[in-house]
N, C-alpha and C. Protein backbone atom coordinates (compact mmCIF):
# COMPACT_ATOMS: atom_id res chain seq x y z
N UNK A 1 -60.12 -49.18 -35.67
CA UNK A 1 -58.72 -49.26 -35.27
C UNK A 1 -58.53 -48.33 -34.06
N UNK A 2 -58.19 -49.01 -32.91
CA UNK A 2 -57.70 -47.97 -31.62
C UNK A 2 -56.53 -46.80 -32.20
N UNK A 3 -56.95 -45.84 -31.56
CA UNK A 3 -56.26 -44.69 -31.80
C UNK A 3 -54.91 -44.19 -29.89
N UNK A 4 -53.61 -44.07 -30.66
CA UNK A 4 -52.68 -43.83 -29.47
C UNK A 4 -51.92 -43.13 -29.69
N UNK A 5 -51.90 -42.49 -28.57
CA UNK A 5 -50.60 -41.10 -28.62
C UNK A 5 -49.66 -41.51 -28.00
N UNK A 6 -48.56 -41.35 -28.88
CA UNK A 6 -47.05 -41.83 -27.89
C UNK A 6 -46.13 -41.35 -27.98
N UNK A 7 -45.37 -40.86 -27.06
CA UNK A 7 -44.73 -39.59 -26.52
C UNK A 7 -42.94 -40.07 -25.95
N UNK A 8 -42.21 -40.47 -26.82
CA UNK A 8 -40.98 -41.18 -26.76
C UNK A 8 -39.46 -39.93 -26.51
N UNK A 9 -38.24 -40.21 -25.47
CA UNK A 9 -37.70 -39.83 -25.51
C UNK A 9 -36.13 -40.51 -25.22
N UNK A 10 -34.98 -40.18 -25.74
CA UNK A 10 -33.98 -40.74 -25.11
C UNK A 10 -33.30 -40.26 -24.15
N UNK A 11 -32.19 -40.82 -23.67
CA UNK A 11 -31.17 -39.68 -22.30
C UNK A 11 -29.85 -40.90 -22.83
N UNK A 12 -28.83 -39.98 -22.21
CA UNK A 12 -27.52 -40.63 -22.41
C UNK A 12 -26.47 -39.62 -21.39
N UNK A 13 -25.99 -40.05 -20.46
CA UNK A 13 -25.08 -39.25 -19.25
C UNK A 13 -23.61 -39.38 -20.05
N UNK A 14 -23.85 -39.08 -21.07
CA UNK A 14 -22.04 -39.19 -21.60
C UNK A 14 -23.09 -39.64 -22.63
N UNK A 15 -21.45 -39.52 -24.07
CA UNK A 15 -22.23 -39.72 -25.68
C UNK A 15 -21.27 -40.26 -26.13
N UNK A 16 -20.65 -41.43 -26.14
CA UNK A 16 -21.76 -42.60 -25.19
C UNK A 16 -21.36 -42.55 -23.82
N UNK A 17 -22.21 -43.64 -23.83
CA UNK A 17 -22.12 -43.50 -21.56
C UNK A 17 -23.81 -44.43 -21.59
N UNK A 18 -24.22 -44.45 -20.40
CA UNK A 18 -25.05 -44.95 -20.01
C UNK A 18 -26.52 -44.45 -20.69
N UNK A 19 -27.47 -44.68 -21.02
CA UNK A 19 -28.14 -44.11 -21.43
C UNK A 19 -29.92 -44.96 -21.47
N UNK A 20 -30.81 -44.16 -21.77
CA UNK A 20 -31.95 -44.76 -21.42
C UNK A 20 -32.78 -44.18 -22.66
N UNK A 21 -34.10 -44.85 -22.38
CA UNK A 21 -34.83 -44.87 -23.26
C UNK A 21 -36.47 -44.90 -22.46
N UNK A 22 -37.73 -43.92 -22.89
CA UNK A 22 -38.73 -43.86 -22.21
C UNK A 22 -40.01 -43.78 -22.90
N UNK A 23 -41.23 -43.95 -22.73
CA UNK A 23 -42.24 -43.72 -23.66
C UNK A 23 -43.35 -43.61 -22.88
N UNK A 24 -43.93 -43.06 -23.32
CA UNK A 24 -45.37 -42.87 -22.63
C UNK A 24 -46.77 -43.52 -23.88
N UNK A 25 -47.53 -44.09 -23.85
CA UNK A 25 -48.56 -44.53 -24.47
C UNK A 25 -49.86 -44.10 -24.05
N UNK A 26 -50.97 -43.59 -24.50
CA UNK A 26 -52.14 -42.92 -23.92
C UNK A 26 -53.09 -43.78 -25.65
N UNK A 27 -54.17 -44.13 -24.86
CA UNK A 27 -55.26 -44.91 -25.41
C UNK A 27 -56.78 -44.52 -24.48
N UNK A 28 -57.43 -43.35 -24.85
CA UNK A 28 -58.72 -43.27 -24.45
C UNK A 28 -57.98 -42.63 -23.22
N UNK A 29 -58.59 -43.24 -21.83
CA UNK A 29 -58.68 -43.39 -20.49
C UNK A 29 -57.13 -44.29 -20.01
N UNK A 30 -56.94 -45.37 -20.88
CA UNK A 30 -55.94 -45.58 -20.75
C UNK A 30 -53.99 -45.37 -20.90
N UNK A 31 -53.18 -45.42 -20.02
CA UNK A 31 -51.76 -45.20 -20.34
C UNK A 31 -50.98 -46.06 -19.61
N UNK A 32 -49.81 -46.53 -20.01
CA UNK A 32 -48.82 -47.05 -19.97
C UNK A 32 -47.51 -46.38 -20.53
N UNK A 33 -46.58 -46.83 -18.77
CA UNK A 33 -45.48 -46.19 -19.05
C UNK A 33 -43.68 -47.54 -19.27
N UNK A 34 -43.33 -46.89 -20.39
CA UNK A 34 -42.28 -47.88 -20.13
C UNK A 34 -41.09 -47.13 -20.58
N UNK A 35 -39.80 -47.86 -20.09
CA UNK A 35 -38.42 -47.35 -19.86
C UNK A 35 -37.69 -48.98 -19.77
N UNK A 36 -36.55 -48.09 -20.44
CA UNK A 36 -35.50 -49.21 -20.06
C UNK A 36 -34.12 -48.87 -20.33
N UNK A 37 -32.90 -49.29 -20.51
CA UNK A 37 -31.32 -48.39 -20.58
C UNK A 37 -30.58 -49.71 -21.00
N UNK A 38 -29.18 -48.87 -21.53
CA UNK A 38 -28.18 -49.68 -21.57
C UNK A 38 -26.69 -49.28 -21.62
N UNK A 39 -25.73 -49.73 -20.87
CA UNK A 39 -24.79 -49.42 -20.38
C UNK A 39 -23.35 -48.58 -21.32
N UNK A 40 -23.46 -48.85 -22.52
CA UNK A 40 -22.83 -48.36 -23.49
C UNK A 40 -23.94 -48.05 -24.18
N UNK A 41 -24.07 -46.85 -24.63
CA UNK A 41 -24.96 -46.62 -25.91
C UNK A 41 -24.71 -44.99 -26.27
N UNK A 42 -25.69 -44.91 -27.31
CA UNK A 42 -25.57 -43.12 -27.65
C UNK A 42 -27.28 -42.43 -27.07
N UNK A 43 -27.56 -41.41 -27.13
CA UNK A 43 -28.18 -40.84 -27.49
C UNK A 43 -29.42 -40.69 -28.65
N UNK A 44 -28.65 -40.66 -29.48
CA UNK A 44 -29.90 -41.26 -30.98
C UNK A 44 -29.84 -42.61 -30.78
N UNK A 45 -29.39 -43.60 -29.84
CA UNK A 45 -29.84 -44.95 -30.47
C UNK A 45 -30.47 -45.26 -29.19
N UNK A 46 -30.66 -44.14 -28.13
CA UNK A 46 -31.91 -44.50 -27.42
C UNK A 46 -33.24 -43.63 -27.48
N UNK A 47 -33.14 -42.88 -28.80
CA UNK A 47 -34.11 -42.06 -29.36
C UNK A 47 -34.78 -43.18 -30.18
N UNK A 48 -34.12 -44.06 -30.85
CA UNK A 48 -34.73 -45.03 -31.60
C UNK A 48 -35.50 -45.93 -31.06
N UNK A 49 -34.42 -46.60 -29.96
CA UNK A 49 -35.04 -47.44 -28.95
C UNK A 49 -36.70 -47.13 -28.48
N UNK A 50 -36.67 -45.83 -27.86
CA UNK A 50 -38.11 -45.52 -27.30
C UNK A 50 -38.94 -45.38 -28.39
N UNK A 51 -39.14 -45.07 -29.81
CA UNK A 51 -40.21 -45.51 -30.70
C UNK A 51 -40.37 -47.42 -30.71
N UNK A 52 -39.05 -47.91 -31.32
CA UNK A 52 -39.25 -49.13 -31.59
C UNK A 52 -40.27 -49.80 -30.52
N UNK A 53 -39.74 -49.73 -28.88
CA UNK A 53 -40.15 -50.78 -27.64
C UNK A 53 -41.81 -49.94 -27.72
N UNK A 54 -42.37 -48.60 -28.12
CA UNK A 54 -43.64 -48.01 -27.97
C UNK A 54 -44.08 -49.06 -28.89
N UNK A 55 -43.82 -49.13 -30.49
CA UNK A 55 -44.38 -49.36 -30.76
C UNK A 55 -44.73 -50.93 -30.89
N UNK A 56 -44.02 -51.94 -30.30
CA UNK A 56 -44.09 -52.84 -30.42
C UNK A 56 -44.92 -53.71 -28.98
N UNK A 57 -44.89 -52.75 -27.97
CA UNK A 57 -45.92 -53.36 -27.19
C UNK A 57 -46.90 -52.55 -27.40
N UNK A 58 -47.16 -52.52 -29.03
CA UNK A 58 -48.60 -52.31 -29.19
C UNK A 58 -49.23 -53.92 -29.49
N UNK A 59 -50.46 -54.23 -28.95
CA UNK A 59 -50.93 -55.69 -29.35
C UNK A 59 -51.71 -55.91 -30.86
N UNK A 60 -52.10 -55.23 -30.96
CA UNK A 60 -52.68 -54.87 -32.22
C UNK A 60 -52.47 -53.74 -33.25
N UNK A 61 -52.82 -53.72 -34.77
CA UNK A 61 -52.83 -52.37 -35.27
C UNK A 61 -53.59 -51.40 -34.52
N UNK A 62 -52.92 -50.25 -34.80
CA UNK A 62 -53.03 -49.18 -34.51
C UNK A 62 -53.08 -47.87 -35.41
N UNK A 63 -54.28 -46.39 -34.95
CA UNK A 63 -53.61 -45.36 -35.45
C UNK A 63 -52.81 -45.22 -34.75
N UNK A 64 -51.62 -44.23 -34.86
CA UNK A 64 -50.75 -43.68 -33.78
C UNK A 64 -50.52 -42.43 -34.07
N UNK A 65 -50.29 -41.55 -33.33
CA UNK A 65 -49.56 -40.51 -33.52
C UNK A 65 -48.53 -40.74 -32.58
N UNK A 66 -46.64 -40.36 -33.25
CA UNK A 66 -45.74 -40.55 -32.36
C UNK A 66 -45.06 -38.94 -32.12
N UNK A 67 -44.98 -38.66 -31.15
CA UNK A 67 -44.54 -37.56 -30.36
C UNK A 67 -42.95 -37.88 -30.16
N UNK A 68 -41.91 -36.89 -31.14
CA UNK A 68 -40.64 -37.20 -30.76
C UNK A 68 -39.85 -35.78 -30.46
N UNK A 69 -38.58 -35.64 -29.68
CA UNK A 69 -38.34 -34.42 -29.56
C UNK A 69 -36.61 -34.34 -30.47
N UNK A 70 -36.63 -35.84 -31.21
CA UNK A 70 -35.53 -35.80 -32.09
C UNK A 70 -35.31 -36.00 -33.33
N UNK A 71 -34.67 -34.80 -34.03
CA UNK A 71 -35.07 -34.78 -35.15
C UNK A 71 -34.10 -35.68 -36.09
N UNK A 72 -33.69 -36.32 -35.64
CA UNK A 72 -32.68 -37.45 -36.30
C UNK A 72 -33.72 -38.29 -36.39
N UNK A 73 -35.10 -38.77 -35.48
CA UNK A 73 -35.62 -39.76 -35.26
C UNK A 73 -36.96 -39.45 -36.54
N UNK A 74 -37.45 -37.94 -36.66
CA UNK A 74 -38.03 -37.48 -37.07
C UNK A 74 -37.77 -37.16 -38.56
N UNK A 75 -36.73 -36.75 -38.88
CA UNK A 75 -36.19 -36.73 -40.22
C UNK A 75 -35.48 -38.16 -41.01
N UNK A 76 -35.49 -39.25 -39.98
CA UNK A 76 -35.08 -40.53 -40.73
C UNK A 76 -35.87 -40.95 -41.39
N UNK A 77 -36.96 -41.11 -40.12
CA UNK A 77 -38.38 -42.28 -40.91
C UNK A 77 -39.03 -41.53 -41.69
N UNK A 78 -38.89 -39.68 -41.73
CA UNK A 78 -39.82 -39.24 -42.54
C UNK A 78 -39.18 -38.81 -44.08
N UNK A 79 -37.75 -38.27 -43.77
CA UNK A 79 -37.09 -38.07 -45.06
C UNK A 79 -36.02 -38.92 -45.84
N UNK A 80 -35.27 -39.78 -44.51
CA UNK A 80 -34.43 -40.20 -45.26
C UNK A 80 -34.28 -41.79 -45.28
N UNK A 81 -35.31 -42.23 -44.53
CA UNK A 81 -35.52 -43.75 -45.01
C UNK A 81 -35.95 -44.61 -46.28
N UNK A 82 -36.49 -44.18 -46.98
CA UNK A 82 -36.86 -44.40 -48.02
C UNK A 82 -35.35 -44.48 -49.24
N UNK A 83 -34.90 -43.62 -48.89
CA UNK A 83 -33.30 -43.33 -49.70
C UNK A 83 -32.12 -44.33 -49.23
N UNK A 84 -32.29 -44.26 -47.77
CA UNK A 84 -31.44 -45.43 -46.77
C UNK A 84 -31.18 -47.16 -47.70
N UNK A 85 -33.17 -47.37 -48.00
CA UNK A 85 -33.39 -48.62 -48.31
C UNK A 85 -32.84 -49.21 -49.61
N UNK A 86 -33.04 -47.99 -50.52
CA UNK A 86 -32.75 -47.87 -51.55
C UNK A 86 -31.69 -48.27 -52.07
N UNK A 87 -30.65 -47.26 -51.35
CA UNK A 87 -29.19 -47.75 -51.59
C UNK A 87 -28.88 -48.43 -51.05
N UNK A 88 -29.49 -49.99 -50.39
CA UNK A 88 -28.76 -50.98 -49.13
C UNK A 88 -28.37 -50.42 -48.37
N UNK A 89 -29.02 -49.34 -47.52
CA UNK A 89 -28.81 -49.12 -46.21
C UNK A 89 -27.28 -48.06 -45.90
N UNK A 90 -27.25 -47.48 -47.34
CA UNK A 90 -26.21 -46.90 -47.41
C UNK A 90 -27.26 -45.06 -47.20
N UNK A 91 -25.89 -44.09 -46.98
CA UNK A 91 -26.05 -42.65 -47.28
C UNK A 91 -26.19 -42.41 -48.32
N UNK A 92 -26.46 -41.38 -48.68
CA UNK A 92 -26.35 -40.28 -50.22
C UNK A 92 -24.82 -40.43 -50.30
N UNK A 93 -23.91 -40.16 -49.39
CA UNK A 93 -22.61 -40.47 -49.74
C UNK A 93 -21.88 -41.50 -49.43
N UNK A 94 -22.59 -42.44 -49.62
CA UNK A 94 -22.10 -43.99 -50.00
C UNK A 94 -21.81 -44.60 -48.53
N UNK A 95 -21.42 -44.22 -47.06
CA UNK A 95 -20.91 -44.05 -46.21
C UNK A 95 -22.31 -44.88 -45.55
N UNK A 96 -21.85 -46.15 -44.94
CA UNK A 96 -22.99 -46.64 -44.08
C UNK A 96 -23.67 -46.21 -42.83
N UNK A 97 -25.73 -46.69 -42.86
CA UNK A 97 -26.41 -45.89 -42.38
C UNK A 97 -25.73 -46.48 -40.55
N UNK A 98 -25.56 -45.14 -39.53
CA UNK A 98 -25.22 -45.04 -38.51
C UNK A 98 -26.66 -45.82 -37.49
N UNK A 99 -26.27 -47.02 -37.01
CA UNK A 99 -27.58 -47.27 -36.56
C UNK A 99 -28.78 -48.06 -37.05
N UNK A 100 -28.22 -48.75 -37.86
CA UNK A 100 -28.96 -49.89 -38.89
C UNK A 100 -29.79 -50.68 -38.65
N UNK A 101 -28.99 -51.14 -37.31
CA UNK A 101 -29.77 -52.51 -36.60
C UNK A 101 -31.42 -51.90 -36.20
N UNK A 102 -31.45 -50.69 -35.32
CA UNK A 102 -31.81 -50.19 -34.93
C UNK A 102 -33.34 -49.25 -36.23
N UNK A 103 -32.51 -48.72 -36.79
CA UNK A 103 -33.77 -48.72 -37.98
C UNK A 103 -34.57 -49.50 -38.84
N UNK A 104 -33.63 -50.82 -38.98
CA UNK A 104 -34.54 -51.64 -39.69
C UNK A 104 -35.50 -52.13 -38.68
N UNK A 105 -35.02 -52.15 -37.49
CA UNK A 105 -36.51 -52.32 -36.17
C UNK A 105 -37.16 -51.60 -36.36
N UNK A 106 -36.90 -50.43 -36.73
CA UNK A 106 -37.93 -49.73 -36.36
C UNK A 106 -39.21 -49.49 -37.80
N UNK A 107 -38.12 -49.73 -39.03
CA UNK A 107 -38.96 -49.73 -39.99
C UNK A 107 -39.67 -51.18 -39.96
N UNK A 108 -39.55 -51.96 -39.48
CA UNK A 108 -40.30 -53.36 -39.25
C UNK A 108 -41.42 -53.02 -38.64
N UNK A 109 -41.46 -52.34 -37.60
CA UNK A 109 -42.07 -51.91 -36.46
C UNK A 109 -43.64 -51.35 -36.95
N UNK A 110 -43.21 -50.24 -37.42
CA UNK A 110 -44.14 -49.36 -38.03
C UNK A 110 -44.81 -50.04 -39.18
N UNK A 111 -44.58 -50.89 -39.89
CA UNK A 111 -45.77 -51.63 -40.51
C UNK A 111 -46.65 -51.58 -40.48
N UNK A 112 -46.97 -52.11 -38.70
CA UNK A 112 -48.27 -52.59 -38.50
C UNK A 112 -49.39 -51.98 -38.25
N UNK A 113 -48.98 -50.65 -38.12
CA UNK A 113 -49.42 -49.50 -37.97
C UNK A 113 -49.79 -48.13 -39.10
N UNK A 114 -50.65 -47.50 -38.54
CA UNK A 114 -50.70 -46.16 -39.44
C UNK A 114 -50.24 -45.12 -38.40
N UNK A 115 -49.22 -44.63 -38.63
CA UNK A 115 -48.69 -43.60 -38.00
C UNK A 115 -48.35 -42.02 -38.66
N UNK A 116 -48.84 -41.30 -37.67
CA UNK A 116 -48.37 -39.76 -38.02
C UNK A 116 -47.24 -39.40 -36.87
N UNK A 117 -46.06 -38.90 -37.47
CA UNK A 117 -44.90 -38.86 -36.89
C UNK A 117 -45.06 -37.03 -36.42
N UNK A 118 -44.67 -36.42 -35.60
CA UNK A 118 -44.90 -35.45 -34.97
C UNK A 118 -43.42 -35.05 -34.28
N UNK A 119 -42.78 -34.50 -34.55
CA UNK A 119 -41.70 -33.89 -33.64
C UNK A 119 -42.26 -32.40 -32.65
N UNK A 120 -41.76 -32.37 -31.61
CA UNK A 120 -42.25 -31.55 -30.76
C UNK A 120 -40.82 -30.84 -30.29
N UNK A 121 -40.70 -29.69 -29.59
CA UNK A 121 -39.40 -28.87 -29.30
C UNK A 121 -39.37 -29.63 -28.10
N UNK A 122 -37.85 -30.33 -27.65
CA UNK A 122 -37.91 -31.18 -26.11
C UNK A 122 -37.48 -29.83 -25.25
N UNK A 123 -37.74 -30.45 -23.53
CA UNK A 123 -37.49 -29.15 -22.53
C UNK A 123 -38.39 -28.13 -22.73
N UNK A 124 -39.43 -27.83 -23.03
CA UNK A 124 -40.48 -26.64 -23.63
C UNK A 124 -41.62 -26.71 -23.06
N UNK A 125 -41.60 -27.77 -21.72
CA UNK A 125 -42.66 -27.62 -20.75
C UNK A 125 -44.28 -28.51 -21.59
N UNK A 126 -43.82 -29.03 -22.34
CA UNK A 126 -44.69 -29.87 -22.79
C UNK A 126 -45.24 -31.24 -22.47
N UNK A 127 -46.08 -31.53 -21.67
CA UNK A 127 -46.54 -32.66 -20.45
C UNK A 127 -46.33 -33.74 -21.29
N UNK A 128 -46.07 -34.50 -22.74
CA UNK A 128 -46.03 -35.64 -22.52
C UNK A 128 -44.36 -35.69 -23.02
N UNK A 129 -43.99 -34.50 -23.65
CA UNK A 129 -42.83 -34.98 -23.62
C UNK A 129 -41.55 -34.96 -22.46
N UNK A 130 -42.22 -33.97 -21.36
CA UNK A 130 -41.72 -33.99 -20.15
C UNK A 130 -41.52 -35.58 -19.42
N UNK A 131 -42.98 -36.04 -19.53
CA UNK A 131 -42.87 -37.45 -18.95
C UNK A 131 -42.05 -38.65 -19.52
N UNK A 132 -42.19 -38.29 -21.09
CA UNK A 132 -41.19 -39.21 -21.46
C UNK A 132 -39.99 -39.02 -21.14
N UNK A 133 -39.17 -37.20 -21.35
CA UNK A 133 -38.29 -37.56 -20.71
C UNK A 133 -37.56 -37.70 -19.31
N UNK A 134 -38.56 -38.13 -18.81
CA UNK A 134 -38.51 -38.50 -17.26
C UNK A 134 -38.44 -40.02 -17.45
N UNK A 135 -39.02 -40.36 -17.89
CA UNK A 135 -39.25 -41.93 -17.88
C UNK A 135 -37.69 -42.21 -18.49
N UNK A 136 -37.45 -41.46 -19.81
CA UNK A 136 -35.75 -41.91 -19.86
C UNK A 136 -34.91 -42.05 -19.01
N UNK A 137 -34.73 -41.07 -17.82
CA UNK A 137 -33.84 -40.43 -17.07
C UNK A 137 -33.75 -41.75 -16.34
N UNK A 138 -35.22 -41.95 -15.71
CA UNK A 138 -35.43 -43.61 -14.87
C UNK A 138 -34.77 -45.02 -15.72
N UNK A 139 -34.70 -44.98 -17.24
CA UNK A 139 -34.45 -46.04 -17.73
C UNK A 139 -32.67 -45.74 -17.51
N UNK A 140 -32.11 -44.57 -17.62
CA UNK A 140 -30.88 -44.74 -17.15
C UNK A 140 -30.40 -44.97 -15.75
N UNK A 141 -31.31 -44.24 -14.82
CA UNK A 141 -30.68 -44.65 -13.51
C UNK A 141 -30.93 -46.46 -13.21
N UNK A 142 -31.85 -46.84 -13.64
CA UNK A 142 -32.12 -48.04 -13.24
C UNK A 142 -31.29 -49.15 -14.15
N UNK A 143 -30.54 -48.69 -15.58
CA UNK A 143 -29.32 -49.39 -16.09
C UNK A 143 -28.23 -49.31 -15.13
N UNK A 144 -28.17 -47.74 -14.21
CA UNK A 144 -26.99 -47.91 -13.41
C UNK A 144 -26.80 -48.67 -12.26
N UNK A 145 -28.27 -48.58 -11.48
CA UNK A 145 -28.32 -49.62 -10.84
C UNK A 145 -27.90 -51.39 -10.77
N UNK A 146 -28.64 -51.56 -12.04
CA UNK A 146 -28.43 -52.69 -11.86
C UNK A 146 -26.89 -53.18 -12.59
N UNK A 147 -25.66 -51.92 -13.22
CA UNK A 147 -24.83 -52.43 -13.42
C UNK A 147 -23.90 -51.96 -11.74
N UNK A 148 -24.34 -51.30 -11.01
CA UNK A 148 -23.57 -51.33 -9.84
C UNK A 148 -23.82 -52.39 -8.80
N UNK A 149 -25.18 -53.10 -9.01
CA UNK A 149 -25.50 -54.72 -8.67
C UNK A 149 -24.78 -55.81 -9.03
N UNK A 150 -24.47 -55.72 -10.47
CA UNK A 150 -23.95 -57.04 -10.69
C UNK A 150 -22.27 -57.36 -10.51
């Protein structure tokens, strides 16, 4: 099974506001970078975004290790998804899960895979999570772009 490190971050210029989503993928010798945004969104739901789109232009199973610098993203899939499912997608206090659409992607996602989830401190001069969140920053300017295009 190929082994990949992937190094995901979000951005959002306002909460909500415009916002992006970035990832970095490293395989051996190989990497790939991807980004993308959207014009209304939050913050955590382009923290989600950049795991889901990593992990799904994976072509095959995979190990993975995922590199995140949010701990909403980090404490869902690791502590509180399992509880989410449980109760139909509800909270511990009955109150529906924020971002649903978005997690059940992502718990779809991760299937196919064996993954070790990794949170890292973001801004801390750390090269892949720097790049990811660079690559966010680009997935927002280039949402702004193309909404000052159309």
């Amino acid at each position: 099974m190929e082994k990949v490190e992937i190094y995901t971050d979000g951005a959002c210029k306002g909460n909500p506001g415009p916002g992006g989503w970035g990832a970095w993928l490293i395989a051996g010798e190989r990497s790939k970078e991807l980004c993308g945004g959207e014009m209304d969104t939050t913050n955590n739901r382009m923290e989600l975004k950049a795991v889901i789109e990593a992990l799904n232009a994976l072509k095959r199973p995979c190990e993975v290790i995922v590199h995140t610098d949010s701990q909403y993203v980090q404490k869902g899939i690791s502590e509180w998804l399992a509880g989410w499912k449980a109760r139909g997608w509800k909270t511990a206090s009955k109150a529906p899960v924020k971002n649903v659409d978005l997690w059940q992607a992502l718990d779809e996602a991760r299937l196919h895979h064996q993954i070790e989830w990794r949170w890292v401190k973001g801004h801390a001069g750390h090269e892949g999570n720097e790049k990811a969140d660079a690559l966010a920053n680009r997935g927002v300017e280039l949402t702004l772009r193309a909404a000052r295009a159309a």
